[in-house]
N, C-alpha and C. Protein backbone atom coordinates (compact mmCIF):
# COMPACT_ATOMS: atom_id res chain seq x y z
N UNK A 1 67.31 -30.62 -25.73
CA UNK A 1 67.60 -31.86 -25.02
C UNK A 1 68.41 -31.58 -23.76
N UNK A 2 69.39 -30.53 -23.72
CA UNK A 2 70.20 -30.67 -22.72
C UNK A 2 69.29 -29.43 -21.65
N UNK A 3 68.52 -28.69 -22.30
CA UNK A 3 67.56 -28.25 -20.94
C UNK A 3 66.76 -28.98 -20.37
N UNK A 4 66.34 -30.38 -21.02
CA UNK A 4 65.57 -31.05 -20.75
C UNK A 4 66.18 -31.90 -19.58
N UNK A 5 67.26 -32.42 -19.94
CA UNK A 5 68.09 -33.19 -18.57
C UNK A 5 68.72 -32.28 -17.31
N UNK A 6 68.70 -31.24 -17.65
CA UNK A 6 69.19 -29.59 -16.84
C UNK A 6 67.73 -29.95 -15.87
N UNK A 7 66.47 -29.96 -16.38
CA UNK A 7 65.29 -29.27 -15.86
C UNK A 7 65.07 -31.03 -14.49
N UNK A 8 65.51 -31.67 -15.39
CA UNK A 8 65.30 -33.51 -14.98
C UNK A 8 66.10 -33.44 -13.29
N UNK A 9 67.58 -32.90 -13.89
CA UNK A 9 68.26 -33.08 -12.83
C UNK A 9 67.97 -32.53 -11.53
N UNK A 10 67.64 -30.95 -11.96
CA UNK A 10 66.92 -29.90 -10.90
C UNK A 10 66.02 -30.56 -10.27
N UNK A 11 64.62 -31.43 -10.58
CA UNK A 11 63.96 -32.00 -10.08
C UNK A 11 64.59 -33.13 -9.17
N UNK A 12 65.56 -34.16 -9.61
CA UNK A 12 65.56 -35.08 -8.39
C UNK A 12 66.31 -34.93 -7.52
N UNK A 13 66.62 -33.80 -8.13
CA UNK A 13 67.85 -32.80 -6.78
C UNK A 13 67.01 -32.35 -5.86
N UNK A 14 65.66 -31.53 -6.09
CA UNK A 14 64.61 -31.40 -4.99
C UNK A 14 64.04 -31.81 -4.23
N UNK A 15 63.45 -33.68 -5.20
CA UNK A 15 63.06 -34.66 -4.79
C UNK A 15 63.77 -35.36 -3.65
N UNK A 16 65.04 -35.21 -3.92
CA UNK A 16 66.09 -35.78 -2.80
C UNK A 16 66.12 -34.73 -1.34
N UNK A 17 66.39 -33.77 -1.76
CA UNK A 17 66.66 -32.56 -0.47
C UNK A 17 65.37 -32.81 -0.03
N UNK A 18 63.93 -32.56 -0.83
CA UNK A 18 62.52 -32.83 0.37
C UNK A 18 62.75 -33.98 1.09
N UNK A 19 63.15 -34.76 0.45
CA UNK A 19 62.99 -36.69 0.88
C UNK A 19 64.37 -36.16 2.37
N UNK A 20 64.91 -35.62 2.07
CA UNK A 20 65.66 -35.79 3.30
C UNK A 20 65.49 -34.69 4.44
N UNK A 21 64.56 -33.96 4.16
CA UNK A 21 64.29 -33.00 5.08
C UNK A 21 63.01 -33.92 6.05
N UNK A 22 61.58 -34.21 5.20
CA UNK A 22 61.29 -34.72 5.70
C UNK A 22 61.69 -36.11 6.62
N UNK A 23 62.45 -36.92 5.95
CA UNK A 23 63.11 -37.92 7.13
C UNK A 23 63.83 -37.66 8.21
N UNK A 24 64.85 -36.14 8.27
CA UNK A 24 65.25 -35.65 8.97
C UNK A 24 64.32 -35.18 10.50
N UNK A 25 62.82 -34.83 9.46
CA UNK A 25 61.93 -34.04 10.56
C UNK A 25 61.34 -36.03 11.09
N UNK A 26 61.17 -36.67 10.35
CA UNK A 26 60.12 -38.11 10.86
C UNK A 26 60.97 -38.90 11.51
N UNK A 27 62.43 -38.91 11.55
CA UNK A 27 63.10 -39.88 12.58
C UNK A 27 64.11 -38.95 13.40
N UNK A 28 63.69 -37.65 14.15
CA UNK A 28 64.50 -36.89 14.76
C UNK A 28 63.37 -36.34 16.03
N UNK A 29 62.15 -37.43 17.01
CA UNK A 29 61.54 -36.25 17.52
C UNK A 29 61.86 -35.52 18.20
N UNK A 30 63.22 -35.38 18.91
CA UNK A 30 63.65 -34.69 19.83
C UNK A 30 63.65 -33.46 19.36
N UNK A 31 63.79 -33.05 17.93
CA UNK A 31 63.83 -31.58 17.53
C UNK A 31 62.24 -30.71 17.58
N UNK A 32 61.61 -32.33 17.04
CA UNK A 32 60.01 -31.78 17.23
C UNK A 32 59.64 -30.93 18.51
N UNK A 33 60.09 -31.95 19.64
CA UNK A 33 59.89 -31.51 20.38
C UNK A 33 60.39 -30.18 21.22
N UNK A 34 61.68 -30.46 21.24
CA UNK A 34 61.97 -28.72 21.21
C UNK A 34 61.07 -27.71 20.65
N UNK A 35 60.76 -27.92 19.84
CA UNK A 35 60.08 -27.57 19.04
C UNK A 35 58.75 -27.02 19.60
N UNK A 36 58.21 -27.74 19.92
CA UNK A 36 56.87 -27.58 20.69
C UNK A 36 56.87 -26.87 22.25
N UNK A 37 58.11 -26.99 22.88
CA UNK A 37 58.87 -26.76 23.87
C UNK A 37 59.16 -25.30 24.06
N UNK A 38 59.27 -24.91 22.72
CA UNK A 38 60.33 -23.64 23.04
C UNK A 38 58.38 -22.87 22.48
N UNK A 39 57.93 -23.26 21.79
CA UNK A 39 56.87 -22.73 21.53
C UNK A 39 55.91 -21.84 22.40
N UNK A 40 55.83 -22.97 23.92
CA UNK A 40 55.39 -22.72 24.58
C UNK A 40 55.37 -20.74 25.38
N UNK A 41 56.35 -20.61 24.94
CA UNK A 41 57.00 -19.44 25.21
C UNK A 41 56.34 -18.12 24.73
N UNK A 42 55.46 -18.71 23.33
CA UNK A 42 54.79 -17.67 22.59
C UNK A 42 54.05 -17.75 22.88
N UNK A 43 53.20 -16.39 22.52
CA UNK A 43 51.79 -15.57 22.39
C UNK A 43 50.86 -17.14 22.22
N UNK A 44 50.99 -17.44 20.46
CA UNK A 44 50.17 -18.16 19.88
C UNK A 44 51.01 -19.48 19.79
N UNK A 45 51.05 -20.14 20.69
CA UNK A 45 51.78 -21.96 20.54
C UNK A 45 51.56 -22.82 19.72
N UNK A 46 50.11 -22.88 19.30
CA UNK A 46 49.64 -23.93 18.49
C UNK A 46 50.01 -23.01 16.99
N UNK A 47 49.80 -22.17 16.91
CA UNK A 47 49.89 -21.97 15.32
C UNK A 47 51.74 -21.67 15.25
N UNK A 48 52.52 -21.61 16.27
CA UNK A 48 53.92 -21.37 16.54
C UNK A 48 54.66 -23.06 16.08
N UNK A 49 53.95 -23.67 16.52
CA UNK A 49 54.13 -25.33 16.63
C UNK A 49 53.85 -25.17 14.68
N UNK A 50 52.49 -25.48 14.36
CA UNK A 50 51.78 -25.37 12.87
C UNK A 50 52.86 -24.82 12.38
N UNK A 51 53.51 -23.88 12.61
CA UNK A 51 54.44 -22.99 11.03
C UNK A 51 56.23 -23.67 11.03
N UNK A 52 56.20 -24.21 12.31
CA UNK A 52 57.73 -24.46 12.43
C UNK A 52 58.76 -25.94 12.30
N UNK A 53 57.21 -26.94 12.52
CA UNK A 53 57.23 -28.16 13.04
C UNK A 53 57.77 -28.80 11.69
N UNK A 54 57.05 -28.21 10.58
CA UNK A 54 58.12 -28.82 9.14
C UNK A 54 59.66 -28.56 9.19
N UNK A 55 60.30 -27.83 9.61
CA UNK A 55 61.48 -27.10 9.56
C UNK A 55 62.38 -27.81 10.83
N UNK A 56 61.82 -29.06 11.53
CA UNK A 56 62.28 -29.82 12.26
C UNK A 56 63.86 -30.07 11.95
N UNK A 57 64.16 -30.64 10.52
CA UNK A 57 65.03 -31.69 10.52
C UNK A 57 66.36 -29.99 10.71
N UNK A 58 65.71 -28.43 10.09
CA UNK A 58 66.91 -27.49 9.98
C UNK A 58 66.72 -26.77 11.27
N UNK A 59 66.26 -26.97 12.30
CA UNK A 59 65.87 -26.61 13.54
C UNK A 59 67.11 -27.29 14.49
N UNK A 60 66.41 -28.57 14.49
CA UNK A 60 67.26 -29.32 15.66
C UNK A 60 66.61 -29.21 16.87
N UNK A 61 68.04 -28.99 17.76
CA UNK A 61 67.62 -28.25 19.01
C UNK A 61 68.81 -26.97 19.33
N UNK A 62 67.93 -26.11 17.83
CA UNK A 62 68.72 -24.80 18.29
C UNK A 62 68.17 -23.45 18.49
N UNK A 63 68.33 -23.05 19.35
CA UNK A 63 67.72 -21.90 19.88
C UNK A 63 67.71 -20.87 18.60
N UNK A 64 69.23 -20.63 18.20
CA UNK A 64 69.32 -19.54 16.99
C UNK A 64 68.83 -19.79 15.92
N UNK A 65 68.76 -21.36 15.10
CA UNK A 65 68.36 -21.73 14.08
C UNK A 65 66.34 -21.76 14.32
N UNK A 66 65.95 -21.84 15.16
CA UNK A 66 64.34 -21.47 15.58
C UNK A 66 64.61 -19.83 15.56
N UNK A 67 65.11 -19.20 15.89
CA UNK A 67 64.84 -18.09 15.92
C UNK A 67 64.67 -17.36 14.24
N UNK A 68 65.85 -17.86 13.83
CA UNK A 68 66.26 -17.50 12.39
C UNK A 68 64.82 -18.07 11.72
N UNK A 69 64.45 -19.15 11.52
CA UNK A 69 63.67 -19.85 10.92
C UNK A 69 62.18 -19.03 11.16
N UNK A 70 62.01 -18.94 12.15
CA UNK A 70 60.70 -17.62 12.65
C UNK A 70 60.72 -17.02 12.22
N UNK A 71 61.32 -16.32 11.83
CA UNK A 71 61.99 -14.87 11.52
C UNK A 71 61.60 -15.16 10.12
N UNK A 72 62.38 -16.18 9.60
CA UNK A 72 61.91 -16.33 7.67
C UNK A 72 60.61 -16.54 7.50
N UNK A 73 59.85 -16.99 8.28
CA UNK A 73 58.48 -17.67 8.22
C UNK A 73 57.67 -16.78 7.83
N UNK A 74 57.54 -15.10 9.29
CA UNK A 74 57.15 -14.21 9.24
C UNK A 74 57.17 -13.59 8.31
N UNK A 75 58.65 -13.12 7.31
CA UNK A 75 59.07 -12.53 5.94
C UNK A 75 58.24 -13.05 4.99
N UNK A 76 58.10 -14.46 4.73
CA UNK A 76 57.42 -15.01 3.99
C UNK A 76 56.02 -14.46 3.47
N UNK A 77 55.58 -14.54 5.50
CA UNK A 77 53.68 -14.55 5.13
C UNK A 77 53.50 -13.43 5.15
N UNK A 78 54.66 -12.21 5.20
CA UNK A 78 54.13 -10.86 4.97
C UNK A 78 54.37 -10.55 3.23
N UNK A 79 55.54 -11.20 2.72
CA UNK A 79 55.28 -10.44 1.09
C UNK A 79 54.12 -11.34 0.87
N UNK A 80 53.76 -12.58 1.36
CA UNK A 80 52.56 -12.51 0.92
C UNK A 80 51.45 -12.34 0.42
N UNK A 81 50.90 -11.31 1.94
CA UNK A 81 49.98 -10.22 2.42
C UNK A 81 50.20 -9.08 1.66
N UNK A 82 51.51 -8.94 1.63
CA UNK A 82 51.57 -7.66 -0.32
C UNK A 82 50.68 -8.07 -1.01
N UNK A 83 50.96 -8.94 -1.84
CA UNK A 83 50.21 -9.28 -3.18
C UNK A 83 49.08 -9.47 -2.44
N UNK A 84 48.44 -10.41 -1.64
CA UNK A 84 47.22 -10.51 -1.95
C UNK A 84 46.03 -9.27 -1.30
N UNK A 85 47.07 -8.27 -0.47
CA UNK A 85 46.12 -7.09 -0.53
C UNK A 85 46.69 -6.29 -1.64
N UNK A 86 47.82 -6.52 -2.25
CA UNK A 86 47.79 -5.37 -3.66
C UNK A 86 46.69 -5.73 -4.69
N UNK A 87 45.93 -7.44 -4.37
CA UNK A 87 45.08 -7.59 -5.73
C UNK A 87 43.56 -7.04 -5.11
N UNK A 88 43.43 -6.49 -4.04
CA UNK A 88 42.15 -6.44 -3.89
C UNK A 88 41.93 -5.03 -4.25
N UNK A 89 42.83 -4.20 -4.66
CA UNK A 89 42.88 -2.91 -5.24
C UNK A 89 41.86 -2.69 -6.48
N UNK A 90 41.78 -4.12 -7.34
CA UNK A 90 41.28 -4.96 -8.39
C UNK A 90 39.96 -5.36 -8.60
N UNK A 91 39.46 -5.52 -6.85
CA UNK A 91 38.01 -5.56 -7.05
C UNK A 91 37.39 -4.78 -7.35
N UNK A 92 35.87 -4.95 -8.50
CA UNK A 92 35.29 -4.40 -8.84
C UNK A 92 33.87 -3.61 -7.65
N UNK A 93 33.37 -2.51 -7.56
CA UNK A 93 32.50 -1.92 -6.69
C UNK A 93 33.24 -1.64 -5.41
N UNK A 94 34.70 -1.65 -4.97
CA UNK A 94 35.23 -1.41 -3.96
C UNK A 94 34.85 0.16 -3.57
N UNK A 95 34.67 0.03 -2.60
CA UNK A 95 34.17 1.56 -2.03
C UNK A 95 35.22 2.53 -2.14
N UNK A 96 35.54 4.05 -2.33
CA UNK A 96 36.58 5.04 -1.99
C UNK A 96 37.52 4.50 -0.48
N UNK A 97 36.48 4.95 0.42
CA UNK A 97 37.19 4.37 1.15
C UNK A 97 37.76 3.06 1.52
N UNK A 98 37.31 2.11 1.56
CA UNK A 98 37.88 1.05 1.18
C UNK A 98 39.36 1.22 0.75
N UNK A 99 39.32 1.69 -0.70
CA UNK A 99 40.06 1.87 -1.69
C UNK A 99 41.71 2.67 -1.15
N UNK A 100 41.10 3.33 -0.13
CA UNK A 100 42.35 4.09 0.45
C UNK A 100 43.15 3.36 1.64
N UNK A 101 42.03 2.75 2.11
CA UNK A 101 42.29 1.90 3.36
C UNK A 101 43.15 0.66 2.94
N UNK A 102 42.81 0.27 1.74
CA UNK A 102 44.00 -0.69 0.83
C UNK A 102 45.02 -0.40 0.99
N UNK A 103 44.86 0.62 0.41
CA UNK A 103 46.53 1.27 -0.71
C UNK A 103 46.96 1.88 0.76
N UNK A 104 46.38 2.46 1.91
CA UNK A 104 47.37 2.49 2.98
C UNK A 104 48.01 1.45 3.84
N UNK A 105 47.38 0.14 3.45
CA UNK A 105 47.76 -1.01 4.22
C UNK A 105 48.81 -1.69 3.13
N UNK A 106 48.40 -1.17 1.83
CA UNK A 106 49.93 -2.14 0.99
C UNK A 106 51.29 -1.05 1.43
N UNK A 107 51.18 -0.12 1.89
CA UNK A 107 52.43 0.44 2.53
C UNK A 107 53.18 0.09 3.51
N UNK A 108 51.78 -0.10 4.71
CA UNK A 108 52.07 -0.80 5.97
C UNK A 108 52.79 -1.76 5.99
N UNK A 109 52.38 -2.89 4.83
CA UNK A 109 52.48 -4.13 4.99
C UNK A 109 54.41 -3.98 4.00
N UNK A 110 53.99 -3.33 3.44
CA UNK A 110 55.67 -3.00 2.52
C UNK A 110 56.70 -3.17 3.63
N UNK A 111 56.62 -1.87 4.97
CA UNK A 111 57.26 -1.32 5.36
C UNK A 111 57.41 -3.13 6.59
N UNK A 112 56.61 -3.81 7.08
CA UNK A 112 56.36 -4.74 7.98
C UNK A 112 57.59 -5.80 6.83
N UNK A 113 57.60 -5.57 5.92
CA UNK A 113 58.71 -6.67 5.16
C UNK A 113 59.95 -6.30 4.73
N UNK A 114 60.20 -4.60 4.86
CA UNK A 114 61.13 -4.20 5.39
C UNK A 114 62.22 -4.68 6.71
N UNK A 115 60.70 -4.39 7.56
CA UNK A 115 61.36 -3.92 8.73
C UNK A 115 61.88 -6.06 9.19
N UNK A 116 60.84 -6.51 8.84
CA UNK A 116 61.26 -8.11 8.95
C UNK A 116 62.97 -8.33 8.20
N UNK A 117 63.14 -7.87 7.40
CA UNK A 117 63.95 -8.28 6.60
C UNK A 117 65.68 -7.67 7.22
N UNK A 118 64.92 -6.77 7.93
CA UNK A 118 66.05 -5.71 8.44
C UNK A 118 66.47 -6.97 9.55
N UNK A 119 65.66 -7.43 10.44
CA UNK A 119 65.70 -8.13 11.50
C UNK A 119 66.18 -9.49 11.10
N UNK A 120 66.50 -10.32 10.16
CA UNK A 120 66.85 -11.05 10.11
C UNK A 120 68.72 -10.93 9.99
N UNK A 121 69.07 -9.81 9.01
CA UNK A 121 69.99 -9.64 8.99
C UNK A 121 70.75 -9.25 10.38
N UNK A 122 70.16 -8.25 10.96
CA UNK A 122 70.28 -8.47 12.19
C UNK A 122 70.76 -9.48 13.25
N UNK A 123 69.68 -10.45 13.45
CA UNK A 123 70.32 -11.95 13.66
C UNK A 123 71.14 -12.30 13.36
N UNK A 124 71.66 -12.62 12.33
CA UNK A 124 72.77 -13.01 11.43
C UNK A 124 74.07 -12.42 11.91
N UNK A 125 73.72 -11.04 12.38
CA UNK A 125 75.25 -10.78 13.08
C UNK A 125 74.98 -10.72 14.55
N UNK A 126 74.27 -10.64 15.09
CA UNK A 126 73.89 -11.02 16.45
C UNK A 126 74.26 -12.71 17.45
N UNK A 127 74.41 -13.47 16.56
CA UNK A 127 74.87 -14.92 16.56
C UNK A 127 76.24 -15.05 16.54
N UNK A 128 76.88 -13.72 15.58
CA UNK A 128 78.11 -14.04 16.08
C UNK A 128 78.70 -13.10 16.66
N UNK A 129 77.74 -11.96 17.85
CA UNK A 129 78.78 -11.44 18.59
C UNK A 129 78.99 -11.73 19.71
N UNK A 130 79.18 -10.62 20.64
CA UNK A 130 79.76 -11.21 22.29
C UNK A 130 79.58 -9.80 22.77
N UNK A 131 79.18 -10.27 23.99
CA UNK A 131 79.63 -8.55 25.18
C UNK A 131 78.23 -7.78 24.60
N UNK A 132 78.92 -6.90 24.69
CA UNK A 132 78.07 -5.16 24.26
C UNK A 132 77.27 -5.60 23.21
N UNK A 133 78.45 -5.68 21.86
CA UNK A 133 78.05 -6.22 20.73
C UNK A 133 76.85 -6.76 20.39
N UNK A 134 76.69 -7.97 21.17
CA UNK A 134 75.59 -9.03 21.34
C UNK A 134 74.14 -8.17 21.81
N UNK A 135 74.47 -7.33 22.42
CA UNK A 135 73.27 -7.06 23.13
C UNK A 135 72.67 -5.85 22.27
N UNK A 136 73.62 -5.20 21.42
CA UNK A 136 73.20 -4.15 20.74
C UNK A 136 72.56 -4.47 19.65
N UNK A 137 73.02 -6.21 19.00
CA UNK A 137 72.15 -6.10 17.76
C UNK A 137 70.98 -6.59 18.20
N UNK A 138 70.91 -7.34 19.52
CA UNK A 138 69.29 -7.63 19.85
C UNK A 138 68.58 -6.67 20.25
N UNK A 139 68.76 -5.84 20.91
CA UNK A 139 68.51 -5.02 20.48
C UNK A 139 67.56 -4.13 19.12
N UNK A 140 68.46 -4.37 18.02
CA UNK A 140 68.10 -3.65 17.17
C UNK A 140 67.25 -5.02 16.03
N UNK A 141 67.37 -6.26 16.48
CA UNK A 141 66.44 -7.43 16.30
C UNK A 141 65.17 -6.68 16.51
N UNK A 142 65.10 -6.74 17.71
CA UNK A 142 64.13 -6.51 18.73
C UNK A 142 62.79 -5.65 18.23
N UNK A 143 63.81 -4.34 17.91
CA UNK A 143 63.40 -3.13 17.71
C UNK A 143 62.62 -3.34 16.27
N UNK A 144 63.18 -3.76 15.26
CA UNK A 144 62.78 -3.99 14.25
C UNK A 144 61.47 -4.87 14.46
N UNK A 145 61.21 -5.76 14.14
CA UNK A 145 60.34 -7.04 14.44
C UNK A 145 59.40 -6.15 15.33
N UNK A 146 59.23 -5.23 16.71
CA UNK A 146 58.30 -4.30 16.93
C UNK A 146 57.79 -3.57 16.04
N UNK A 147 58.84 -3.20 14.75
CA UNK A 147 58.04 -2.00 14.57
C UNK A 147 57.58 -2.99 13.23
N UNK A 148 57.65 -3.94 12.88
CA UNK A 148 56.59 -4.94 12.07
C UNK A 148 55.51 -5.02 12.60
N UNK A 149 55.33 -5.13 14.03
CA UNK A 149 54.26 -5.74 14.26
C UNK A 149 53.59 -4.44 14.31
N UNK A 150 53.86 -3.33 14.97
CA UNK A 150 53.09 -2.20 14.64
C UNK A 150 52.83 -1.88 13.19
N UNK A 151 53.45 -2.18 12.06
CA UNK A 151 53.05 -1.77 10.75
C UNK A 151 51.89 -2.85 10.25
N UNK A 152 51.78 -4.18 10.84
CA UNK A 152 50.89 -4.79 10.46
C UNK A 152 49.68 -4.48 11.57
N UNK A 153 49.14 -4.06 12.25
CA UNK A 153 48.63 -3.61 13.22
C UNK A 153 48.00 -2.64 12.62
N UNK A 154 48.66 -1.82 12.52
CA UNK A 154 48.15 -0.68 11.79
C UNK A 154 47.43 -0.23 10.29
N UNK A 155 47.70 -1.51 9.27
CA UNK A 155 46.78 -1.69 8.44
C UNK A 155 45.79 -2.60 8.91
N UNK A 156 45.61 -3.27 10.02
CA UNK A 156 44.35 -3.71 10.64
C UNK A 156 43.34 -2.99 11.31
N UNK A 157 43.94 -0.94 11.94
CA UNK A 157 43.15 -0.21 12.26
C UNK A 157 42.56 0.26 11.39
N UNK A 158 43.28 0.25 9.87
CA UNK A 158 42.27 0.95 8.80
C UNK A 158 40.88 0.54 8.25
N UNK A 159 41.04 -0.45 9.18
CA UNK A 159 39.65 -1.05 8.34
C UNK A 159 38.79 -0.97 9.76
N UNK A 160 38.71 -0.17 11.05
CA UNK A 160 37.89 0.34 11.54
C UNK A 160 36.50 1.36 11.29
N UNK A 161 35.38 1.29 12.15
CA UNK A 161 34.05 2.22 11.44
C UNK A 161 33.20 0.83 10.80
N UNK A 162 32.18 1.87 10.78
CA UNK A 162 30.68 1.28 10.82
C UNK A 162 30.80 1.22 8.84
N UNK A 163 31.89 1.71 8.20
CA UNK A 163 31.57 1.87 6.71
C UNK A 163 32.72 1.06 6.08
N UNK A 164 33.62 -0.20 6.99
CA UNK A 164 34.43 -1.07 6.72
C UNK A 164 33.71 -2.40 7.37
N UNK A 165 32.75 -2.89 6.98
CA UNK A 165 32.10 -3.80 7.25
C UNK A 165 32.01 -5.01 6.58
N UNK A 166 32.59 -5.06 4.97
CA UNK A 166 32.28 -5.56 4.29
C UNK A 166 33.37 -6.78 3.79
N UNK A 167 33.57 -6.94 2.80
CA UNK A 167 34.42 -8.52 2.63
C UNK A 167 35.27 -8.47 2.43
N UNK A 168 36.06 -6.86 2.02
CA UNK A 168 37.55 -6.59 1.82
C UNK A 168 38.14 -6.30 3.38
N UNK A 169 37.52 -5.66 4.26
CA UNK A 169 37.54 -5.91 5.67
C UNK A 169 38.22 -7.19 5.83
N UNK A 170 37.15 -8.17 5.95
CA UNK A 170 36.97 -9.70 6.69
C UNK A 170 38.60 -10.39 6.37
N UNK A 171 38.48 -10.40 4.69
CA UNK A 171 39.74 -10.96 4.15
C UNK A 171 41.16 -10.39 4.57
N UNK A 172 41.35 -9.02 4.60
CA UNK A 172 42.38 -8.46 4.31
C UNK A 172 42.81 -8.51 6.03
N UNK A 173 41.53 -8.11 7.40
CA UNK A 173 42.25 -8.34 8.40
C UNK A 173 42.37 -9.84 8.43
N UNK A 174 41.86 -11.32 7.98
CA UNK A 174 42.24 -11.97 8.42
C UNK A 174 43.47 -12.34 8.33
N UNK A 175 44.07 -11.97 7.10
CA UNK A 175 45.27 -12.62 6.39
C UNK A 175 46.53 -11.66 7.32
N UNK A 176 46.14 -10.32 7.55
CA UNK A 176 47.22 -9.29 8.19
C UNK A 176 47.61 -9.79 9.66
N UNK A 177 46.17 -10.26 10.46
CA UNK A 177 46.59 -10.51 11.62
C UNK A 177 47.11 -11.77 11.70
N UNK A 178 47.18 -12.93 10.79
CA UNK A 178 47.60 -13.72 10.37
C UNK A 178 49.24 -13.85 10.84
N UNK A 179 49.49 -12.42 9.65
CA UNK A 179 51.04 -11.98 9.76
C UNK A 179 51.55 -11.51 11.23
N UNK A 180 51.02 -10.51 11.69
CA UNK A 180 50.97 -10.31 13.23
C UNK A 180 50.93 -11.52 14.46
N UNK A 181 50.49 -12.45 14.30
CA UNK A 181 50.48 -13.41 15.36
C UNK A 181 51.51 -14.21 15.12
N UNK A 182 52.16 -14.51 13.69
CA UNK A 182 53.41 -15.17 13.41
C UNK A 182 54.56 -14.16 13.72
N UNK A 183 54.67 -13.10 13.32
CA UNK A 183 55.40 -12.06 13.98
C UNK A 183 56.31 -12.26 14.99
N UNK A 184 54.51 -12.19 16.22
CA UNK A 184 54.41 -12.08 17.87
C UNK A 184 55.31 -13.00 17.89
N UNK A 185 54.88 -14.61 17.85
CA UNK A 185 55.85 -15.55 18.06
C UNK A 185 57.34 -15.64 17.54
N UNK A 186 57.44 -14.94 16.98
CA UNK A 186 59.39 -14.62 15.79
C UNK A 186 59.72 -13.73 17.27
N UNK A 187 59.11 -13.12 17.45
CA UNK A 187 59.91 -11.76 18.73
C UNK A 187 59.81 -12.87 19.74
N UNK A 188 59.06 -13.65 19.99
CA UNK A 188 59.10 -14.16 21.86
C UNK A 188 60.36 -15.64 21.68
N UNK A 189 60.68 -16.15 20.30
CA UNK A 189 61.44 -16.82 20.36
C UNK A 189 62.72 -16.43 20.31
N UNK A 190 63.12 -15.25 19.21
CA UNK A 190 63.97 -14.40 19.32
C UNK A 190 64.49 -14.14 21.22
N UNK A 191 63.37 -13.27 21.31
CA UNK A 191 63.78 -12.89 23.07
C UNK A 191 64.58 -14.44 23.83
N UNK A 192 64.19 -15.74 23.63
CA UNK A 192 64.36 -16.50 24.12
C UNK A 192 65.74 -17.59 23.69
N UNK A 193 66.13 -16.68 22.29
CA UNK A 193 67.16 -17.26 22.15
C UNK A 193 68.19 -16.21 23.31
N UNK A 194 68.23 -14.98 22.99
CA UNK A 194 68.87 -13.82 23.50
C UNK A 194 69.20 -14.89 24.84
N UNK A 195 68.05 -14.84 25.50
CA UNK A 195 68.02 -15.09 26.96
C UNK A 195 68.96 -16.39 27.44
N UNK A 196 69.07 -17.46 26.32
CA UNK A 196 69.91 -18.54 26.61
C UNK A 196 71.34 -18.41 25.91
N UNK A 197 71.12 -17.69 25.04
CA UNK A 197 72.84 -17.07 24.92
C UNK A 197 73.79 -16.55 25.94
N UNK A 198 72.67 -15.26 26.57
CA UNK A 198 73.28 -14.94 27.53
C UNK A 198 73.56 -15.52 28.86
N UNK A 199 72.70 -16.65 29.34
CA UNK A 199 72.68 -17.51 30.12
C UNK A 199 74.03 -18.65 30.05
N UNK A 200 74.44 -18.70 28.78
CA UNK A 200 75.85 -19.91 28.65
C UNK A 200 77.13 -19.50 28.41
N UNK A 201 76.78 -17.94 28.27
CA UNK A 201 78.20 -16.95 27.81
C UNK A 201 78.96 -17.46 29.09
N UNK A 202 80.02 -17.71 28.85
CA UNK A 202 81.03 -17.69 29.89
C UNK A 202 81.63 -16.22 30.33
C-alpha cells in the first residue's frame, strides 16, 4: 500500500512539473523565439528549432542555458545510437563485413558520448569563469564536441564501398548522422554563447 501511494505521488509530481514546463514553453514566446533566433546561427536550423523548442520554458532567453541544453540533447541521441547500433550486431544474415563495420562504429559512437559528456562538464565550469580561465575551458568545450563529431563521422565512413549497400548501411547512417547534425548545432550555439559572454564581460 505505501508503494502504491509512493508510486501515486511520483506520478502527479511529474504530471505537475510536465504541466508546468509545458505552460512555461505555451505562454512565454519570447523564449521560443530566441529560440528560433539563436538557431539561425546553425548548420541545421530547422531540426536545431525541432530538438530545442520543447525546452522553451528551461531555456528562456539564455545563451548558456541553450547551450547547456544542446549539449544534453546531443548526449542523449548519441547513447541512443549505442543501443540501437549495438542491436544490429543481432541481425540475422549480417555480412562479415558489415559485422565489423558495426562493432567499429559501436566504439565510435562510445567514444562520441564520451567525448559529449566531457563537454558538458566542461560548460559547467566555463559559465563560471572569467579572463584566461573562460577561454581555456571553451576551448576545451570546443575541442571536445569536435572530436564527437569526428567520432560520429567516422562510423558513417565505415559503411563506405560497393559491399555496404544494404539496410544495416541505410539505418545505422541515418540515425549516426542524425547524431552529427545535432552535434553541429551544440558546437555553433556553444561558439555563440562564448561570443556573447565575451562581448558583455566588462
Amino acid at each position: 500500500m505505501a508503494k502504491l501511494a509512493i508510486c501515486l505521488l511520483f506520478l502527479l509530481s511529474f504530471l505537475y512539473m510536465s504541466g508546468k514546463a509545458e505552460s512555461a514553453t505555451a505562454t512565454d514566446p519570447a523564449a521560443t523565439n530566441f529560440i528560433k533566433a539563436s538557431c539561425q546561427a546553425t548548420r541545421y536550423p530547422a531540426l536545431c528549432l525541432q530538438c530545442l523548442s520543447s525546452y522553451a520554458g528551461q531555456i528562456q532567453q539564455s545563451n548558456e542555458q541553450l547551450a547547456q541544453v544542446a549539449l544534453t540533447v546531443s548526449l542523449a541521441r548519441a547513447r541512443s545510437a549505442v543501443v540501437f547500433v549495438s542491436n544490429m550486431t543481432q541481425l540475422s544474415g549480417i555480412k562479415p563485413r558489415e559485422l565489423q563495420a558495426v562493432k567499429d562504429c559501436i566504439n565510435n559512437m562510445g567514444a562520441t558520448v564520451d567525448q559529449l559528456s566531457k563537454s558538458i562538464h566542461e560548460l559547467g565550469q566555463m559559465s563560471r569563469a572569467t579572463g584566461q580561465d573562460f577561454t581555456w575551458h571553451t576551448s576545451n568545450v570546443q575541442t571536445s564536441v569536435s572530436a564527437a563529431l569526428t567520432y560520429a563521422n567516422t562510423c558513417v565512413d565505415g559503411f563506405t564501398g560497393p559491399t555496404m549497400d544494404g539496410n544495416v548501411k541505410v539505418r545505422i547512417k541515418s540515425r549516426v548522422t542524425d547524431v552529427a547534425e545535432v552535434t553541429s548545432n551544440a558546437l555553433a550555439l556553444v561558439n555563440r554563447f562564448a561570443a556573447r559572454h565575451r562581448a558583455s564581460a566588462p
